[in-house]
N, C-alpha and C. Protein backbone atom coordinates (compact mmCIF):
# COMPACT_ATOMS: atom_id res chain seq x y z
N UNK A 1 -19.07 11.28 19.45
CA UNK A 1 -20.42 11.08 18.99
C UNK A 1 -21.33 11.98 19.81
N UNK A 2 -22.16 13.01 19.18
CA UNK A 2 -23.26 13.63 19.69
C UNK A 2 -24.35 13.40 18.69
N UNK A 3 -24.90 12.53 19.53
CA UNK A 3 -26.45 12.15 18.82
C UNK A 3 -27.46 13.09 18.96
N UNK A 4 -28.21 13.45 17.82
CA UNK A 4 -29.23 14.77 17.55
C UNK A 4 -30.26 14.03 16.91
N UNK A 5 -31.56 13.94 17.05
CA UNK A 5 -32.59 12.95 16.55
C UNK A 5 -33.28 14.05 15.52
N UNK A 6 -33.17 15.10 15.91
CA UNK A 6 -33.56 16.57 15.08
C UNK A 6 -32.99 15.91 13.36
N UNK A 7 -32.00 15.77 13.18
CA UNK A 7 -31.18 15.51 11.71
C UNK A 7 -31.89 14.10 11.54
N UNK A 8 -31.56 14.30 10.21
CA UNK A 8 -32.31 13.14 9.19
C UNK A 8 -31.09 11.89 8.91
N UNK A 9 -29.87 12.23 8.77
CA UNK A 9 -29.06 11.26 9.09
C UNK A 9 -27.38 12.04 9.48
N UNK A 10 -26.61 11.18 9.99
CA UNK A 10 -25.41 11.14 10.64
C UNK A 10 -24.52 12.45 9.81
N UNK A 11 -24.02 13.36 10.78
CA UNK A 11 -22.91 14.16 9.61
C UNK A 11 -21.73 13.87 10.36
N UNK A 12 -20.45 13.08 9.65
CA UNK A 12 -19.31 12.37 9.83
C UNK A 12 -18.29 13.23 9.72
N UNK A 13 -17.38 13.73 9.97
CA UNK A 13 -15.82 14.32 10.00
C UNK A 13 -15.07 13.57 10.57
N UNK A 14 -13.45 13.73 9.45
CA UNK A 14 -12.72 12.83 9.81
C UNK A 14 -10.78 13.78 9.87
N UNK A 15 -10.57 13.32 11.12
CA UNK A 15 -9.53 14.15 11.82
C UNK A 15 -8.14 13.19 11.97
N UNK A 16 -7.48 13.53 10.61
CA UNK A 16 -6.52 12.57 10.63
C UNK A 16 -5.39 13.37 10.16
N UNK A 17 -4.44 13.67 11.44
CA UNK A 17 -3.21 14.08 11.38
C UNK A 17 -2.09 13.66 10.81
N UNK A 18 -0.81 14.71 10.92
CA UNK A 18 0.38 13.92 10.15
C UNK A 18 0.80 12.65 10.56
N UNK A 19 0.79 12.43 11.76
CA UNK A 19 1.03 11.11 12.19
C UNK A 19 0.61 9.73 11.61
N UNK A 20 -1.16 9.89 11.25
CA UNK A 20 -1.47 8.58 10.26
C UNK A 20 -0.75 8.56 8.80
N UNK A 21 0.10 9.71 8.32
CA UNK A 21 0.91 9.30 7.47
C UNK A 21 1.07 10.64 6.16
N UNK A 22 1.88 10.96 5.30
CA UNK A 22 1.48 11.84 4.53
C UNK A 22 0.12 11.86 4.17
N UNK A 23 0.37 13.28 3.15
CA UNK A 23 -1.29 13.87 2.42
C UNK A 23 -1.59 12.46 1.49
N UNK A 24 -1.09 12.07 0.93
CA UNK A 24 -1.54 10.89 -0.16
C UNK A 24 -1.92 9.93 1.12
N UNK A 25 -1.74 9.18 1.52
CA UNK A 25 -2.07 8.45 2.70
C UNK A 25 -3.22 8.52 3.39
N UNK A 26 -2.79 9.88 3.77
CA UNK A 26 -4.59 10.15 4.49
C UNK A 26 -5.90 10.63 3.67
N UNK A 27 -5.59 11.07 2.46
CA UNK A 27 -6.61 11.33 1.76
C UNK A 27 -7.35 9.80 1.00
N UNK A 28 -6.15 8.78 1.03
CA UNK A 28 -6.68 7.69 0.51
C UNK A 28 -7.64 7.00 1.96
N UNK A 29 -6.84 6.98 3.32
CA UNK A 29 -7.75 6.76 4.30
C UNK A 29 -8.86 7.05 4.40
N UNK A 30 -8.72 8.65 4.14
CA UNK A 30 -9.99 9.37 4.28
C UNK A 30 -11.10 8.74 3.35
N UNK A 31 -10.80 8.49 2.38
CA UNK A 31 -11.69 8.07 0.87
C UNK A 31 -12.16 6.44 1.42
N UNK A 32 -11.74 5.74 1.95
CA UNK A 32 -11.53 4.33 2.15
C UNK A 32 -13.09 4.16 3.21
N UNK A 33 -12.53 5.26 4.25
CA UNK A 33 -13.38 5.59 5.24
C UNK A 33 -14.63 6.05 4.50
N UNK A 34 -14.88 6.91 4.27
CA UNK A 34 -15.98 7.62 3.78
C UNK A 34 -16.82 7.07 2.80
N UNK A 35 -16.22 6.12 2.19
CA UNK A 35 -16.97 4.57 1.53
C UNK A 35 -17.63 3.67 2.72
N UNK A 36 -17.12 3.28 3.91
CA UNK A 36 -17.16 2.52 4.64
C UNK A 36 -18.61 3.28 5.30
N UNK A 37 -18.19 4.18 5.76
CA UNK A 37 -19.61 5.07 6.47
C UNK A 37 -20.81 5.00 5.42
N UNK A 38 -20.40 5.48 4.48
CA UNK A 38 -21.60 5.48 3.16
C UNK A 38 -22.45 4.39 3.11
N UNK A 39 -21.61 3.54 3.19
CA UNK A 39 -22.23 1.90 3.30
C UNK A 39 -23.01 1.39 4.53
N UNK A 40 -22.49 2.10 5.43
CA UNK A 40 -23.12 1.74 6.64
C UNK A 40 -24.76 2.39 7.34
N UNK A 41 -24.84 3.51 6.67
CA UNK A 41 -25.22 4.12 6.66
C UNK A 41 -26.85 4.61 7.23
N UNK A 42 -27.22 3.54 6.96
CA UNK A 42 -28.87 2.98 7.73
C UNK A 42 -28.77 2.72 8.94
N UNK A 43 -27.55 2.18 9.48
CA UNK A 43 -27.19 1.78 10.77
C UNK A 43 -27.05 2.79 11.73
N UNK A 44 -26.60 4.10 10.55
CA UNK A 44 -26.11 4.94 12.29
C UNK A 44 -26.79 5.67 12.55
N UNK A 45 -26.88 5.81 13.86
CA UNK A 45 -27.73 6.99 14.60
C UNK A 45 -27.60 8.48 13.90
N UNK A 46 -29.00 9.58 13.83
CA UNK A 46 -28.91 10.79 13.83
C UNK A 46 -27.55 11.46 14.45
N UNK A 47 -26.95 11.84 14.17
CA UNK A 47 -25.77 13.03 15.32
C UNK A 47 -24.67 12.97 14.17
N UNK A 48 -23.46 13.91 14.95
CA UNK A 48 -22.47 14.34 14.90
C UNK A 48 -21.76 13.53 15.25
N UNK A 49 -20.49 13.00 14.54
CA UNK A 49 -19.49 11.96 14.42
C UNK A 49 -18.21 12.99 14.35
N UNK A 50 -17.30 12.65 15.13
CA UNK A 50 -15.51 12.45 14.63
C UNK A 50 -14.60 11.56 14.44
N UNK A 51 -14.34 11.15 13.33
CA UNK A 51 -13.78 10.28 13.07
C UNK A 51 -12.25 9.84 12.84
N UNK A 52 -10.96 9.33 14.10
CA UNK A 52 -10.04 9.93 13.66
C UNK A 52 -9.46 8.21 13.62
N UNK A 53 -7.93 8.57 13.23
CA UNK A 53 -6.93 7.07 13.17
C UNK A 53 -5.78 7.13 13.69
N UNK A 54 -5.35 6.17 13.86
CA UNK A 54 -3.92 5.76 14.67
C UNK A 54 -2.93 5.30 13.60
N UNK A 55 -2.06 5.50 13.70
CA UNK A 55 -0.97 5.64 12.86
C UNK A 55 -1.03 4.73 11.82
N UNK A 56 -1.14 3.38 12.57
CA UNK A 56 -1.14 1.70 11.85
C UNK A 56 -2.32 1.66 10.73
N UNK A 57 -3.39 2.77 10.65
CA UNK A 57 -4.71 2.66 10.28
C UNK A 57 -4.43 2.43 8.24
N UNK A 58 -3.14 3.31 8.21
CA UNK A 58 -3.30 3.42 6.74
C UNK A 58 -2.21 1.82 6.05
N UNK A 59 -2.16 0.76 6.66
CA UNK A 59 -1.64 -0.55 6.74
C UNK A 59 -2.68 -1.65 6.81
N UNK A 60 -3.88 -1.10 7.07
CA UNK A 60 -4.98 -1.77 6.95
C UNK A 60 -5.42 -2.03 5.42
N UNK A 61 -6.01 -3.50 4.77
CA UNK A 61 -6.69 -3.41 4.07
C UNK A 61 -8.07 -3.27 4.10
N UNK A 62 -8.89 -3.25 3.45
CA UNK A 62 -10.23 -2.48 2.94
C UNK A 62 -10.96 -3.30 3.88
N UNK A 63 -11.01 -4.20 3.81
CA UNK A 63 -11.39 -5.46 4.54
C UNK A 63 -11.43 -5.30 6.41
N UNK A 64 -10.15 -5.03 6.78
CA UNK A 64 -9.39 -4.91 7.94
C UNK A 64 -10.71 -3.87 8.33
N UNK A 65 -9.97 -2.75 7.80
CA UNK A 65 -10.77 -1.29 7.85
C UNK A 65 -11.94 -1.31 7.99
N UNK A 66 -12.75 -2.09 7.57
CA UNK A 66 -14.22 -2.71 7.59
C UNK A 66 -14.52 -2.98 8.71
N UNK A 67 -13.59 -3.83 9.33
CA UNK A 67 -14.05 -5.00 10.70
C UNK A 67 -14.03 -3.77 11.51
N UNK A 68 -13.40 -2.57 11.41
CA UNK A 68 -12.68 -1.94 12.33
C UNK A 68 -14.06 -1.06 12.66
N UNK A 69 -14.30 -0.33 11.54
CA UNK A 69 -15.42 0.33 11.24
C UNK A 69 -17.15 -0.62 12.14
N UNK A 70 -17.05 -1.24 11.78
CA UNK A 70 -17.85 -2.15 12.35
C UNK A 70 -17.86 -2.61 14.45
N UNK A 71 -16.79 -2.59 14.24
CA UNK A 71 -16.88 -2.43 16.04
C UNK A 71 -16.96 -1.22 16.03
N UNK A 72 -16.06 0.00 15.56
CA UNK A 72 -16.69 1.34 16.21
C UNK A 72 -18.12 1.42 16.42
N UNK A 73 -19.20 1.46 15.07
CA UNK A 73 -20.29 1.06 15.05
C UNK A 73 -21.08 0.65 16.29
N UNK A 74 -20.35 -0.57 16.57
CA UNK A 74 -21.16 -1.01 17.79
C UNK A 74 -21.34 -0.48 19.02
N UNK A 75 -20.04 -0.15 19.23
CA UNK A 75 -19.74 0.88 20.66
C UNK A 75 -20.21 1.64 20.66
N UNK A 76 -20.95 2.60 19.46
CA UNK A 76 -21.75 3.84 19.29
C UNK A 76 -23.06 3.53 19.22
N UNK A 77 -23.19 2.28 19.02
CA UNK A 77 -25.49 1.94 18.86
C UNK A 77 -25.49 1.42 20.37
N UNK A 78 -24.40 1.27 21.32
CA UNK A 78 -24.53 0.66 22.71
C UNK A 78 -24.24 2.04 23.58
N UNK A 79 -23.76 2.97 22.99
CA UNK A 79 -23.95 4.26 23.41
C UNK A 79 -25.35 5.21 23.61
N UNK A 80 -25.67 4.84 22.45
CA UNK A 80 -27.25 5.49 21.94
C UNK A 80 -28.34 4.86 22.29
């Protein structure tokens, strides 16, 4: 996270290697994610985000993924 107050809202990238699982896998992660941020979206600070996952990430349901998303969240507005 590099927070920039200059930008009007958050620009997110997401860095998910072979390890979180084949191309179908991570592109569905990726998509899952990028809903999740979308939604969140009022919440997050101006800046630069990277967003990556751990292997187990694509075993998560939508739900799971949510809660997960949601503590990152926090650790980053207690950052800022």
């Amino acid at each position: 996270m590099l927070l920039d107050r200059g930008l009007t809202q958050a620009a997110i990238a997401y860095a998910l290697g072979r390890q979180v699982g084949g191309a179908v896998q991570r592109n569905l992660l990726r998509r899952r994610l990028r809903e999740l941020f979308r939604a969140k979206s009022p919440q997050i600070l101006p800046g630069f985000y990277l967003v990556g996952a751990a292997s187990g990430a694509t075993q998560l349901s939508f739900v799971e993924l949510g809660k997960e998303v949601d503590s990152l969240l926090e650790r980053c507005a207690q950052k800022g």
